[in-house]
Protein backbone atom coordinates (compact mmCIF):
# COMPACT_ATOMS: atom_id res chain seq x y z
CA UNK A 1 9.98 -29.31 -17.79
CA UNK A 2 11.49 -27.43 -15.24
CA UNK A 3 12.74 -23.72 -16.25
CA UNK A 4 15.29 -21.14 -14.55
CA UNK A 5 13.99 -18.21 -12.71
CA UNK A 6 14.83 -15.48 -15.64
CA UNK A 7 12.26 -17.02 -17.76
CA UNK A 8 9.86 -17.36 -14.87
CA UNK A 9 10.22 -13.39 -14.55
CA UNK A 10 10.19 -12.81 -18.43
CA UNK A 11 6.76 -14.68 -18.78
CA UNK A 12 5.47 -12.73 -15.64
CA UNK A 13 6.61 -9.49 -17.31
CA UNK A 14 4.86 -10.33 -20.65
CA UNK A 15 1.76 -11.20 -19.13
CA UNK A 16 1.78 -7.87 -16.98
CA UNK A 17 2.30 -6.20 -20.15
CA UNK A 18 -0.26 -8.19 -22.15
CA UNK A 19 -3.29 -8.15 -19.64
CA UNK A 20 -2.54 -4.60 -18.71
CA UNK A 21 -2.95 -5.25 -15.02
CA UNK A 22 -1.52 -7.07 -12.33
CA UNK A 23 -4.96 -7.89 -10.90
CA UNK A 24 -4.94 -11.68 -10.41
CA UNK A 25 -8.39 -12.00 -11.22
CA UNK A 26 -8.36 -9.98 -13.89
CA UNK A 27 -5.01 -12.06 -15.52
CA UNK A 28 -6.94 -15.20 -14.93
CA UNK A 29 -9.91 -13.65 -16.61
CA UNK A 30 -8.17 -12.69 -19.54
CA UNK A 31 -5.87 -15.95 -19.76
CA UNK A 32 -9.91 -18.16 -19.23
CA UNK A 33 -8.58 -19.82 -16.06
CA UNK A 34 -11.58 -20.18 -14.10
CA UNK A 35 -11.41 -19.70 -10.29
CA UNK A 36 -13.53 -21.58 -7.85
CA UNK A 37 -13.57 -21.07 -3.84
CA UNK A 38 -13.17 -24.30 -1.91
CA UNK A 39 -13.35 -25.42 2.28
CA UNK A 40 -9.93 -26.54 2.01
CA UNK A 41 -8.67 -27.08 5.62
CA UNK A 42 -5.00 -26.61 4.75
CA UNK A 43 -3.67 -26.07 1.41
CA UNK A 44 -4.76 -22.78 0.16
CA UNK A 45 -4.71 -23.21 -3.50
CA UNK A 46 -4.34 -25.93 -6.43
CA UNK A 47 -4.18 -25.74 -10.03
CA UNK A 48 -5.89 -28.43 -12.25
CA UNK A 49 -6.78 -28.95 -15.90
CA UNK A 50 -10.08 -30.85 -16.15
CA UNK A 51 -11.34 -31.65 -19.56
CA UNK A 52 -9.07 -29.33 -21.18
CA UNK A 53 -10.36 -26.36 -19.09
CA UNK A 54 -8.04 -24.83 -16.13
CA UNK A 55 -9.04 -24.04 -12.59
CA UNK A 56 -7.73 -22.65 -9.61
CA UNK A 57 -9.44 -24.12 -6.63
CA UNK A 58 -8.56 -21.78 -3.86
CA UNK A 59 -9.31 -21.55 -0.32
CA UNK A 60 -12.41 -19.75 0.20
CA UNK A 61 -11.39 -18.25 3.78
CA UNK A 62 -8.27 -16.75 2.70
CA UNK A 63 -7.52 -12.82 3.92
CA UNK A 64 -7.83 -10.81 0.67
CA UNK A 65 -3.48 -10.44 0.57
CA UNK A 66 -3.18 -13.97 0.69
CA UNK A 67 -5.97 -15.03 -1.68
CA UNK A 68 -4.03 -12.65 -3.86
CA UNK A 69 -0.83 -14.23 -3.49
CA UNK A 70 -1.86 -17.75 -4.04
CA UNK A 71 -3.65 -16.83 -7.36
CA UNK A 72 -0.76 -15.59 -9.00
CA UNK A 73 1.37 -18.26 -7.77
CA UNK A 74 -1.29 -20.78 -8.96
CA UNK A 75 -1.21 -18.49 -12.61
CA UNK A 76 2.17 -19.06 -12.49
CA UNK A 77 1.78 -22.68 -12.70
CA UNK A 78 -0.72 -22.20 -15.60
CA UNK A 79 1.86 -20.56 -17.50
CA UNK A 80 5.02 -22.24 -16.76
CA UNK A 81 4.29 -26.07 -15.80
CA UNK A 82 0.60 -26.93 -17.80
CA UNK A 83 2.31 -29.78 -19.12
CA UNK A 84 3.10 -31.09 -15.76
CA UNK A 85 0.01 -30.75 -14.08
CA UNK A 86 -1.95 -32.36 -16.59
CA UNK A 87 0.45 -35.37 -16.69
CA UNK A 88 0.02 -35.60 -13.28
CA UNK A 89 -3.87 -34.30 -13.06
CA UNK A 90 -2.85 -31.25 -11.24
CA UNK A 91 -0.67 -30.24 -8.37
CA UNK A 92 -1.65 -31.82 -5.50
CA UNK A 93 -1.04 -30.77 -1.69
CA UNK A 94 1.63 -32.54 -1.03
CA UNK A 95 4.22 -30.79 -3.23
CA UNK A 96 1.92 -27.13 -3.06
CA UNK A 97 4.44 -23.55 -2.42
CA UNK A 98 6.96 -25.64 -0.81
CA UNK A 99 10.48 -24.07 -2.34
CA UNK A 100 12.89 -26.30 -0.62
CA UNK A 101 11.69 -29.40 -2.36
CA UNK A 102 10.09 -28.65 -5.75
CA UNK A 103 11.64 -26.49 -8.27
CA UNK A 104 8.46 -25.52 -9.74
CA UNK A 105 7.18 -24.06 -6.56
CA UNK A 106 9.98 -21.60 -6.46
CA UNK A 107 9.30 -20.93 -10.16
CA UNK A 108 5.77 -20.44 -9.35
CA UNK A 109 6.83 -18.07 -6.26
CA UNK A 110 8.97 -15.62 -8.15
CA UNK A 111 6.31 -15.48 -10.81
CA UNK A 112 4.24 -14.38 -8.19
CA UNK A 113 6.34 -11.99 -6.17
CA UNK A 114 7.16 -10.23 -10.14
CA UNK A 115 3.72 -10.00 -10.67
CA UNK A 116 2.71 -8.61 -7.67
CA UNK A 117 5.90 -7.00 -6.49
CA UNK A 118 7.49 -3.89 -9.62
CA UNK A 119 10.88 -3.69 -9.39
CA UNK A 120 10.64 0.01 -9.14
CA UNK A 121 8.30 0.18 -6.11
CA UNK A 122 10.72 -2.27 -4.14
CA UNK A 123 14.06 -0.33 -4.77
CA UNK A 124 11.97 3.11 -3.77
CA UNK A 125 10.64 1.66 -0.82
CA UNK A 126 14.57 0.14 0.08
CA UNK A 127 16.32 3.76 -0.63
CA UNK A 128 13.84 5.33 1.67
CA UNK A 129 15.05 3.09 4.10
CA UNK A 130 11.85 0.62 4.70
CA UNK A 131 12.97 -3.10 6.00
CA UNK A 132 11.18 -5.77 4.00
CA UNK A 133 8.43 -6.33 7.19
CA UNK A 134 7.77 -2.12 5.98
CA UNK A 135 8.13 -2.73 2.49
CA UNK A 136 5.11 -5.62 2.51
CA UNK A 137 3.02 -4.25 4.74
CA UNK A 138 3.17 -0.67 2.32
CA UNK A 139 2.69 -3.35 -0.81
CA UNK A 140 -0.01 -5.13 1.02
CA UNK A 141 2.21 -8.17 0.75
CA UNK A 142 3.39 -10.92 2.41
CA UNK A 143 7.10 -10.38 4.02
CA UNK A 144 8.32 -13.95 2.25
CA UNK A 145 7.27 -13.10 -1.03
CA UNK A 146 9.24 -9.91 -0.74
CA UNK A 147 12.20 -11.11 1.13
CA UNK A 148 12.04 -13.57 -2.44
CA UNK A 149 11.71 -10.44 -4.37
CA UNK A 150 14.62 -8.66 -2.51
CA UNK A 151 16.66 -11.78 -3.49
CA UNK A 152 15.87 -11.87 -6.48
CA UNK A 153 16.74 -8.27 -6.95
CA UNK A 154 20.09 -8.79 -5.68
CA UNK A 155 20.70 -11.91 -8.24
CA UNK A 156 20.15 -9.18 -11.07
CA UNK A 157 22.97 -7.32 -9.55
CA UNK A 158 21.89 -4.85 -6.73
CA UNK A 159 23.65 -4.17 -4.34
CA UNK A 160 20.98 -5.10 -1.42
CA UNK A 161 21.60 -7.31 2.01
CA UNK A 162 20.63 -10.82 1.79
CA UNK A 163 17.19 -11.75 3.08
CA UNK A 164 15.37 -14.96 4.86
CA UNK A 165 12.90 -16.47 2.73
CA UNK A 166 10.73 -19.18 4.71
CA UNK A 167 10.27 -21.44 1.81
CA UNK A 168 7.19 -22.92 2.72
CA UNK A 169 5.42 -19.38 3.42
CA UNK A 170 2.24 -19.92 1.39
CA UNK A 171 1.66 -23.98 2.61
């Protein structure tokens, strides 16, 4: 079941609020997703649910921003698409953080970037006059994910110039 990006943000925003953090590792701790480092050689991340339990396989070599990044976008898959992973037996590489051809990668993405990204932070960081390569290197971010952020900002009704998001930032 594919959802809209509001609800994507609401769940993030509940489970901010829930957890008490916006630690991914933490969040995945508290939700009993177990994480596991893996050699991937080019996909940095996957979701699965084996036996009933849920993992995020992640790329073990992975800068610490990045690793960061992919875990919450992976949690965001937990949360908003468990059904379709286990029909499928998890998200594979093929379809993995690419927005311009799978919904749910997007959904996954702004889950991520409202995690990781406050609202309030962003529009301080944007009045004080920081471009969005300032803003994520101040957040310890990746520019995408806030140039996704920024967008998303402006669908809510701020009045903020339109940014480039390279879709498939995180593949």
């Amino acid at each position: 079941m594919l959802i809209h990006a509001e609800t994507a943000i609401k769940k993030a925003t509940r489970l901010v609020h829930h957890c008490g953090t916006r630690d991914p590792y933490r969040i995945a701790d508290d939700l009993g997703i177990i994480i596991r480092e893996h050699p991937f050689s080019k996909q940095k991340g996957v979701y699965k649910v084996i036996e009933k339990n849920r993992f995020i396989f992640i790329k073990e070599d992975l800068d610490p921003v990045m690793k960061s990044i992919v875990l919450l976008h992976e949690i965001g898959h937990d949360q908003l698409h468990r059904k379709e992973a286990v029909a499928v037996g998890g998200f594979q590489e093929f379809n993995l953080f690419d927005m311009a051809n799978v919904r749910m990668e997007y959904e996954a993405n702004i889950f991520a970037s409202t995690i990781s990204l406050p609202d309030d932070e962003i529009l301080e960081y944007i009045y004080q006059g920081f471009d969005t390569g300032q803003i994520a290197s101040a957040m310890n971010s990746d520019i995408n994910l806030v140039a996704l952020k920024i967008a998303d900002l402006r669908s809510q009704g701020h009045d903020l110039c339109r940014q480039e998001v390279d879709g498939r930032f995180l593949r």
